[in-house]
PDB file of N, CA and C in Angstrom:
ATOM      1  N   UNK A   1      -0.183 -11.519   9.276  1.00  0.00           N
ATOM      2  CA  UNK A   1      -0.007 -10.272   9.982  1.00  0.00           C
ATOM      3  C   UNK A   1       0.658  -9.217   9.078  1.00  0.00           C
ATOM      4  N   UNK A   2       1.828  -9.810   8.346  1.00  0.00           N
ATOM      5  CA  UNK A   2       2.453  -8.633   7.388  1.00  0.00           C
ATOM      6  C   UNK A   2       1.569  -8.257   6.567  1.00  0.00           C
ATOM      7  N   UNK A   3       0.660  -9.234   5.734  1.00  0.00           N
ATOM      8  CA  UNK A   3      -0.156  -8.668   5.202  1.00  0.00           C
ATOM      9  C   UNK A   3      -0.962  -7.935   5.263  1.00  0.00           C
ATOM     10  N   UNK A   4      -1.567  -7.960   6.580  1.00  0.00           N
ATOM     11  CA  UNK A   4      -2.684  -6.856   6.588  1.00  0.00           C
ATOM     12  C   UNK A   4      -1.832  -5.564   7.628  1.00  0.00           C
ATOM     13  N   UNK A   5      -0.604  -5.675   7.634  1.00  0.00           N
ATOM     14  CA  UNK A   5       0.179  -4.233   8.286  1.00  0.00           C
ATOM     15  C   UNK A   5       0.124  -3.755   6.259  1.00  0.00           C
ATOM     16  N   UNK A   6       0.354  -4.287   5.746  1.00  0.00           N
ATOM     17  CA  UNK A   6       0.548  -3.987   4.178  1.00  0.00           C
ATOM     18  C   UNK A   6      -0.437  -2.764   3.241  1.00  0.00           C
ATOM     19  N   UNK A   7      -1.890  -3.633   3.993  1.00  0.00           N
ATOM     20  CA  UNK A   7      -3.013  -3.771   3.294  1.00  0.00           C
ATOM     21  C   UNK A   7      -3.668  -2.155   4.032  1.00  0.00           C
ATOM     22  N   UNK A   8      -3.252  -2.746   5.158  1.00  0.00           N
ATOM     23  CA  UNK A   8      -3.496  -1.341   5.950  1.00  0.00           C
ATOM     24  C   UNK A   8      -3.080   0.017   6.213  1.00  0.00           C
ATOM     25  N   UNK A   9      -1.732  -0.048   5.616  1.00  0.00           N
ATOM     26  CA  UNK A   9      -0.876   1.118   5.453  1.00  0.00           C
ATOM     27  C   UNK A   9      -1.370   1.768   4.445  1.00  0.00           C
ATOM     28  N   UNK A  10      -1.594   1.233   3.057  1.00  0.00           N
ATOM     29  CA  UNK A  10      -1.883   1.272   1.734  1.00  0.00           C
ATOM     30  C   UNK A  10      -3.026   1.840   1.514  1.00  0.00           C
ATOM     31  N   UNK A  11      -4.427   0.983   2.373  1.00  0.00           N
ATOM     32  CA  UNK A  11      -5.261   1.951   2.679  1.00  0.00           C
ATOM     33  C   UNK A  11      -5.505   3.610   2.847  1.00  0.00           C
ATOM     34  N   UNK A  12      -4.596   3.328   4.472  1.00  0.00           N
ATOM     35  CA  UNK A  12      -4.645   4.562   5.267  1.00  0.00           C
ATOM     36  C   UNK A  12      -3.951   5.942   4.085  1.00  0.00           C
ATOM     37  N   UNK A  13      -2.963   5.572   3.603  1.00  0.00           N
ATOM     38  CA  UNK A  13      -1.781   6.407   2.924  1.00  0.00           C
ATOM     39  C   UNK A  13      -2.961   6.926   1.351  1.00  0.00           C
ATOM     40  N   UNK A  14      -3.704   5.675   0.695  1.00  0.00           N
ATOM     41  CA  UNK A  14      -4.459   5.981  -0.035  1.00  0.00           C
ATOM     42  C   UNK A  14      -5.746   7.187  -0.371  1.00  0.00           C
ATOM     43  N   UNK A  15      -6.417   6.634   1.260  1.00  0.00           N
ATOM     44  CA  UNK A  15      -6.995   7.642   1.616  1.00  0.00           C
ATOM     45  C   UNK A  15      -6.685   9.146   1.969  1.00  0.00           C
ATOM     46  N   UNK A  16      -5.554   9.479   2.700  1.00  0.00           N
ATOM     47  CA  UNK A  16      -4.810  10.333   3.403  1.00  0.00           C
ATOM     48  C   UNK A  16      -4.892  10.807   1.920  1.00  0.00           C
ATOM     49  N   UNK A  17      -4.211  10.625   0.752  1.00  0.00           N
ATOM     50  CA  UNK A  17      -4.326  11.879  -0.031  1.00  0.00           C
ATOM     51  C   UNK A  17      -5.268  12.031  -1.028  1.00  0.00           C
ATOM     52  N   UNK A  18      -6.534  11.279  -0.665  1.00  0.00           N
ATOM     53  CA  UNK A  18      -7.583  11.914  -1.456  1.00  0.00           C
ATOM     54  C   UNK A  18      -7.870  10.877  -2.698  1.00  0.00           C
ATOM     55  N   UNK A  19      -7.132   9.934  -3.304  1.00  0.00           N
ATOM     56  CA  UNK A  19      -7.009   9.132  -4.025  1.00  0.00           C
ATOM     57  C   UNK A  19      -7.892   7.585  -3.880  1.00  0.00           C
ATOM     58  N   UNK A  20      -8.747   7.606  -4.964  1.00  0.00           N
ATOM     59  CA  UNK A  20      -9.302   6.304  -5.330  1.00  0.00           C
ATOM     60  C   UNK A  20      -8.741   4.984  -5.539  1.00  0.00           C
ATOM     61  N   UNK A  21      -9.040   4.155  -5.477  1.00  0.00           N
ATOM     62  CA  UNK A  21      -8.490   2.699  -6.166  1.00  0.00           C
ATOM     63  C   UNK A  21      -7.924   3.105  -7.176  1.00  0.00           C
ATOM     64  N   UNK A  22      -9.108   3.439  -8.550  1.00  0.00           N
ATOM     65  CA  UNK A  22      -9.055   3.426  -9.599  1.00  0.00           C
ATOM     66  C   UNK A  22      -8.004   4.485  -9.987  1.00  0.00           C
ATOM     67  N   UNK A  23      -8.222   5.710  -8.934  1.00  0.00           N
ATOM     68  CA  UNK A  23      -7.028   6.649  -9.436  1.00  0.00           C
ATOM     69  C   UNK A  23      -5.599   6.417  -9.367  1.00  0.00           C
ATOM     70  N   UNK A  24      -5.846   5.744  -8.299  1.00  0.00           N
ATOM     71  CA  UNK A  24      -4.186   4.721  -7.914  1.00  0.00           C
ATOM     72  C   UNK A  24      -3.689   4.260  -8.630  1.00  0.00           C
ATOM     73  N   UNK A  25      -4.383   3.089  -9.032  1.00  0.00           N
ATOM     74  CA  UNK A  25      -4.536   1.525 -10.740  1.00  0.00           C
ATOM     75  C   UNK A  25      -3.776   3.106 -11.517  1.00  0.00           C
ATOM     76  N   UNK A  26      -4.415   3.427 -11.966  1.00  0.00           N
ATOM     77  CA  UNK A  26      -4.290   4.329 -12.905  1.00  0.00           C
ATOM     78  C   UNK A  26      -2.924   4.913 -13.640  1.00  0.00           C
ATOM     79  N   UNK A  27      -2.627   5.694 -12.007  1.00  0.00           N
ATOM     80  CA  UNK A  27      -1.560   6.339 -11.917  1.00  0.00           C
ATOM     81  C   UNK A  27      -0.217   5.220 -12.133  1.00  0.00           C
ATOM     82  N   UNK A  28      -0.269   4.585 -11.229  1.00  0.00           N
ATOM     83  CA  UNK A  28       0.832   3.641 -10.923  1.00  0.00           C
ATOM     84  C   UNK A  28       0.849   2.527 -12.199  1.00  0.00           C
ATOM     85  N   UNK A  29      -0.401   2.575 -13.215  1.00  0.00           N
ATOM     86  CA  UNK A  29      -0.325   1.427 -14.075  1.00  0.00           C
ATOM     87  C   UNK A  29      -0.437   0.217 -13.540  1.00  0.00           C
ATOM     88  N   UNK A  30      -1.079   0.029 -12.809  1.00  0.00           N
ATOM     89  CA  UNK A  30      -1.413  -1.275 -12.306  1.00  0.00           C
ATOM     90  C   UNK A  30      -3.546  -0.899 -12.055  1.00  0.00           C
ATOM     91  N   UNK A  31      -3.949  -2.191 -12.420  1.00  0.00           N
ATOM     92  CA  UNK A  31      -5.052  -2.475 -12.064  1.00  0.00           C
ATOM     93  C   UNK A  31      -5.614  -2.175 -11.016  1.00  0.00           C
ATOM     94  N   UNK A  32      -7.259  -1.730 -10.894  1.00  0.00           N
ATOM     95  CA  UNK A  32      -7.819  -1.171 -10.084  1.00  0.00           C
ATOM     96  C   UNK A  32      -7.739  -2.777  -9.350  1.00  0.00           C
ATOM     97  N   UNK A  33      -7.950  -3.779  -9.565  1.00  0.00           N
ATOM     98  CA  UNK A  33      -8.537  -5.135  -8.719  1.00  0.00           C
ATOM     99  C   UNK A  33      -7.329  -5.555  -8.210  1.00  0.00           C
ATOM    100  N   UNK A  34      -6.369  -4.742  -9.030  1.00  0.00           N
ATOM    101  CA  UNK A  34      -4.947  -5.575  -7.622  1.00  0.00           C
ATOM    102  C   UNK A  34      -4.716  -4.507  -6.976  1.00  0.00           C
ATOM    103  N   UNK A  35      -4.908  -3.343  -6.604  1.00  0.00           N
ATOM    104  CA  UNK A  35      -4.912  -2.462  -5.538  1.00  0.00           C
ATOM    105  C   UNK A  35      -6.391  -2.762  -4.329  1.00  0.00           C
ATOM    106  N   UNK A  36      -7.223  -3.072  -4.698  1.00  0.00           N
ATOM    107  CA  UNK A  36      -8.275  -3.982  -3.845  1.00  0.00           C
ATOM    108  C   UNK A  36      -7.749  -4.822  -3.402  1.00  0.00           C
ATOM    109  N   UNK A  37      -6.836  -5.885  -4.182  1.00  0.00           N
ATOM    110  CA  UNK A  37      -6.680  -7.326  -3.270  1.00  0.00           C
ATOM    111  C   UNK A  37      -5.510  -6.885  -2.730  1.00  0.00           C
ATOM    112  N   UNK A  38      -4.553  -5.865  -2.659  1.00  0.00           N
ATOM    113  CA  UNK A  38      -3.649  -5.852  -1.967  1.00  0.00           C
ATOM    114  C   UNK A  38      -4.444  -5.240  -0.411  1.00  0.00           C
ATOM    115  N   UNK A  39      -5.317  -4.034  -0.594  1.00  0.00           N
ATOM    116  CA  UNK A  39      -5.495  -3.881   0.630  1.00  0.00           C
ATOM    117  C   UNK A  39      -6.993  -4.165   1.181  1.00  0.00           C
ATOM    118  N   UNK A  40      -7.489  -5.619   0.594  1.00  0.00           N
ATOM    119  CA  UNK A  40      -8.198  -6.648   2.014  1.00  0.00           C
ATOM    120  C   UNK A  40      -6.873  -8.009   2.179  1.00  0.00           C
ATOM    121  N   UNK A  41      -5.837  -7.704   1.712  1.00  0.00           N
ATOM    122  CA  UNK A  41      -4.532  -8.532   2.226  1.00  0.00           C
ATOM    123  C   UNK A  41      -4.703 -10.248   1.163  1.00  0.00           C
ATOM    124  N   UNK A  42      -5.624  -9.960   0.247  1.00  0.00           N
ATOM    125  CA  UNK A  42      -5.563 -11.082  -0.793  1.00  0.00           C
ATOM    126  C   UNK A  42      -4.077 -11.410  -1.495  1.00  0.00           C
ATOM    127  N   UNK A  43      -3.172 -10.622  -1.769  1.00  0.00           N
ATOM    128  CA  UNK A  43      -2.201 -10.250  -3.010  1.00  0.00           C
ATOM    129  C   UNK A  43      -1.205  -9.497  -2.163  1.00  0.00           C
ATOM    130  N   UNK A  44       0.098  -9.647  -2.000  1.00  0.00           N
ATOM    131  CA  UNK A  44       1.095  -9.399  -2.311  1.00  0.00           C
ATOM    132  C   UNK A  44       1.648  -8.107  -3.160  1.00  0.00           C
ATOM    133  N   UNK A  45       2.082  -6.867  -3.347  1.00  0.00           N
ATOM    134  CA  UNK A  45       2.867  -6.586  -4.107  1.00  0.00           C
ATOM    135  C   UNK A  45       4.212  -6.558  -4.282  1.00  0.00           C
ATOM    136  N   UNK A  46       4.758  -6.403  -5.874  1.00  0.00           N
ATOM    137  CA  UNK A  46       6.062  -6.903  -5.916  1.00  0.00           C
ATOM    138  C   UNK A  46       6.919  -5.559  -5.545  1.00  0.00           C
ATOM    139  N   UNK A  47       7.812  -5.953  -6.274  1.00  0.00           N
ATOM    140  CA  UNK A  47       8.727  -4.573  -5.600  1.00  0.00           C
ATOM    141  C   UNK A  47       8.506  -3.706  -6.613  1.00  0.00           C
ATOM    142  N   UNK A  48       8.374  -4.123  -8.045  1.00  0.00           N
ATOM    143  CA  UNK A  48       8.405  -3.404  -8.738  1.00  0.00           C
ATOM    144  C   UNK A  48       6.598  -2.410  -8.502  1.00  0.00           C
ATOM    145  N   UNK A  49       5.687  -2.933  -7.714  1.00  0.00           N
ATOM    146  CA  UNK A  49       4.434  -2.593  -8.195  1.00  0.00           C
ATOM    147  C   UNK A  49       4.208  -1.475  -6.436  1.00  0.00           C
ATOM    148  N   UNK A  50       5.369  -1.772  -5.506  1.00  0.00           N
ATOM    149  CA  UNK A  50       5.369  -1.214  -4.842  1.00  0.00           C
ATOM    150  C   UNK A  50       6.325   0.072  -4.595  1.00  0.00           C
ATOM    151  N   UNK A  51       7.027  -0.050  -5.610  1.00  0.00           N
ATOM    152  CA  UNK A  51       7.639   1.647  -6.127  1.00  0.00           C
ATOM    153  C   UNK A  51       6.979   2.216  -7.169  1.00  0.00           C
ATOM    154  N   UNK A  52       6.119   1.486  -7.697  1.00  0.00           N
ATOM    155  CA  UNK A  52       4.817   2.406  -8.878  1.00  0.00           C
ATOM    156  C   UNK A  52       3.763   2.873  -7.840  1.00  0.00           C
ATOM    157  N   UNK A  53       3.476   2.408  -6.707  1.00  0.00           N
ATOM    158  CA  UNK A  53       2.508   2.703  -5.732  1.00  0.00           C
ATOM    159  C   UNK A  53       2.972   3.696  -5.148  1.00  0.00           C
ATOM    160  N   UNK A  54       4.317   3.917  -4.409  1.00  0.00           N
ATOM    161  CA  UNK A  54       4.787   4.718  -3.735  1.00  0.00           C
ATOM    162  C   UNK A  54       5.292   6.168  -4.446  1.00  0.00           C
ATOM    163  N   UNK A  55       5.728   5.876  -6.147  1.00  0.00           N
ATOM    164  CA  UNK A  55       5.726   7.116  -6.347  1.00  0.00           C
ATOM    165  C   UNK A  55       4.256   8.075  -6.590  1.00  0.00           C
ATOM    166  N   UNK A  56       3.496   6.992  -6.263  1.00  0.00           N
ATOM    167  CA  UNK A  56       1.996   7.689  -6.889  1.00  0.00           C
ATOM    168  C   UNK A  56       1.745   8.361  -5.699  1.00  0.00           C
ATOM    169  N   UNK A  57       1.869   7.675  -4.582  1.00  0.00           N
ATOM    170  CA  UNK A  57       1.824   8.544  -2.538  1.00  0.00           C
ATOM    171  C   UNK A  57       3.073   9.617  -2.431  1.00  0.00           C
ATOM    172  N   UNK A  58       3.675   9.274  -3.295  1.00  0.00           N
ATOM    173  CA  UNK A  58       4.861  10.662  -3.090  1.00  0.00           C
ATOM    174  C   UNK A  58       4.512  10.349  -1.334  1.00  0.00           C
ATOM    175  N   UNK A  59       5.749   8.767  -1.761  1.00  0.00           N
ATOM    176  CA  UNK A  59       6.369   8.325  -0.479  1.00  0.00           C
ATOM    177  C   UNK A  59       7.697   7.607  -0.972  1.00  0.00           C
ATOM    178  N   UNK A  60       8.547   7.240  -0.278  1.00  0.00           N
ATOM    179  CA  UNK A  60       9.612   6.476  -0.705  1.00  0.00           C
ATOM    180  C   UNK A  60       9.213   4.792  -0.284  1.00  0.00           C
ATOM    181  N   UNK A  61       9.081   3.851  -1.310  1.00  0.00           N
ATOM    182  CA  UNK A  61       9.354   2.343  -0.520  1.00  0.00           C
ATOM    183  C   UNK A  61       9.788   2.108   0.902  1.00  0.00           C
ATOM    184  N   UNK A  62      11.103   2.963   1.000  1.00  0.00           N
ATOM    185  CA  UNK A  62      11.464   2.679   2.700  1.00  0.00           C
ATOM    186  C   UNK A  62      10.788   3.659   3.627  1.00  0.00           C
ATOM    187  N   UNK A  63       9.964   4.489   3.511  1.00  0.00           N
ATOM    188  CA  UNK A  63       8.993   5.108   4.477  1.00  0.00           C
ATOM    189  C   UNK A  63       7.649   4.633   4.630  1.00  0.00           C
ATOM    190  N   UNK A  64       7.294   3.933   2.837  1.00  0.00           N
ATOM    191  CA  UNK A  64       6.352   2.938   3.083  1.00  0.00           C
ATOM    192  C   UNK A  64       6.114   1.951   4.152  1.00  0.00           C
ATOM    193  N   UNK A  65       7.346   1.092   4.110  1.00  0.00           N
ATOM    194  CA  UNK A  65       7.564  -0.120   4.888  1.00  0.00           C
ATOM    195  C   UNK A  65       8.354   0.280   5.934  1.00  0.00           C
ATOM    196  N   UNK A  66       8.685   1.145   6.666  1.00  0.00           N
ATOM    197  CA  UNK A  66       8.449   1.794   8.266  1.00  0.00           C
ATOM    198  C   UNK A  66       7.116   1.667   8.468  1.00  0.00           C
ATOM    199  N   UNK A  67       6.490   2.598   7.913  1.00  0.00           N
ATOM    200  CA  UNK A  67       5.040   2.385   8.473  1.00  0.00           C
ATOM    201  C   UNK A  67       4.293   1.250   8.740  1.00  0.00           C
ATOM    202  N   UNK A  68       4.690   0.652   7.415  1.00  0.00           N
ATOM    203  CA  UNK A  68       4.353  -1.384   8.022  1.00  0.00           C
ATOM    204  C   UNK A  68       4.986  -1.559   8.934  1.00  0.00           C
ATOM    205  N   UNK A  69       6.135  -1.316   8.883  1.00  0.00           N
ATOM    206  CA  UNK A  69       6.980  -2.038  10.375  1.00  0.00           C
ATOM    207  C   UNK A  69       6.445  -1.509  11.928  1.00  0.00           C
ATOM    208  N   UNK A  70       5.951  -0.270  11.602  1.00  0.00           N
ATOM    209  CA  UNK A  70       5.261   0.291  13.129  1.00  0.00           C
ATOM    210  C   UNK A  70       3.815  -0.230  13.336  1.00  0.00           C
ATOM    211  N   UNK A  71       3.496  -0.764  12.315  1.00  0.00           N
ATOM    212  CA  UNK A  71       2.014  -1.325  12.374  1.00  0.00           C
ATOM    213  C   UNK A  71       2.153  -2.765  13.083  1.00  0.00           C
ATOM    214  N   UNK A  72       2.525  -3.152  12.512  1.00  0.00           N
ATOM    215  CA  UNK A  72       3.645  -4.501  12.803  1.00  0.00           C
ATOM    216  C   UNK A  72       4.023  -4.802  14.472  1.00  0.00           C
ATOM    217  N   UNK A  73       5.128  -3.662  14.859  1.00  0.00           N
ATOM    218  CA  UNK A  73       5.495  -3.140  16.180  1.00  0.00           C
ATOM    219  C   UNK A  73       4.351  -3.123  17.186  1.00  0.00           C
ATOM    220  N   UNK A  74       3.476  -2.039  16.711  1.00  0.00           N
ATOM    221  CA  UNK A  74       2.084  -1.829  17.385  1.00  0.00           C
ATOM    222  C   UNK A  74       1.369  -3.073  17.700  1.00  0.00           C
ATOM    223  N   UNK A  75       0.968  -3.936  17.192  1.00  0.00           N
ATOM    224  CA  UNK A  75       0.116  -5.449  17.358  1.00  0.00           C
ATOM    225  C   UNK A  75       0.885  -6.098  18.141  1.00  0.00           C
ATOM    226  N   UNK A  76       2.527  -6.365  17.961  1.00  0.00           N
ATOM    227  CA  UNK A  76       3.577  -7.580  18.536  1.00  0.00           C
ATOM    228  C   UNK A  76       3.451  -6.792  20.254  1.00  0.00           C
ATOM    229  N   UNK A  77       3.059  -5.979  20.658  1.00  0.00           N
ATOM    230  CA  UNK A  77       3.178  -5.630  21.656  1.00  0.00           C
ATOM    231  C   UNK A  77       2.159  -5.774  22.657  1.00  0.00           C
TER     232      UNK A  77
END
């Protein structure tokens, strides 16, 4: 379940600003194929690969993972 609140945030937030996989990989220095397996919920990111992600969303880690947590919230209910 966390995973795909993860996979799905990451998505949504990805899309929302216009940004590719590859432009993501890119930006953040991480691989286009582990931004895929993070969001069909294959992979995990670490902390470190999820503050290279988040400064690329010009989001903070902890607004990131609110949004998981309301995704999260949303289903448990």
């Amino acid at each position: 379940m966390l995973r795909k609140a993860i996979a799905n945030t990451l998505k949504f937030l990805r899309s929302e600003r216009g940004l590719s996989q590859e432009q993501l990989g890119l930006e953040a220095k991480l691989h286009r194929t582990f931004i895929s397996q993070i969001e069909r919920g294959l992979k995990r990111p670490t902390v470190e690969s999820l503050y290279a992600i988040c400064r690329v969303l010009k989001i903070t880690p902890s607004e990131f993972l609110a949004l998981v947590d309301a995704r999260l919230t949303k289903h448990t209910r």
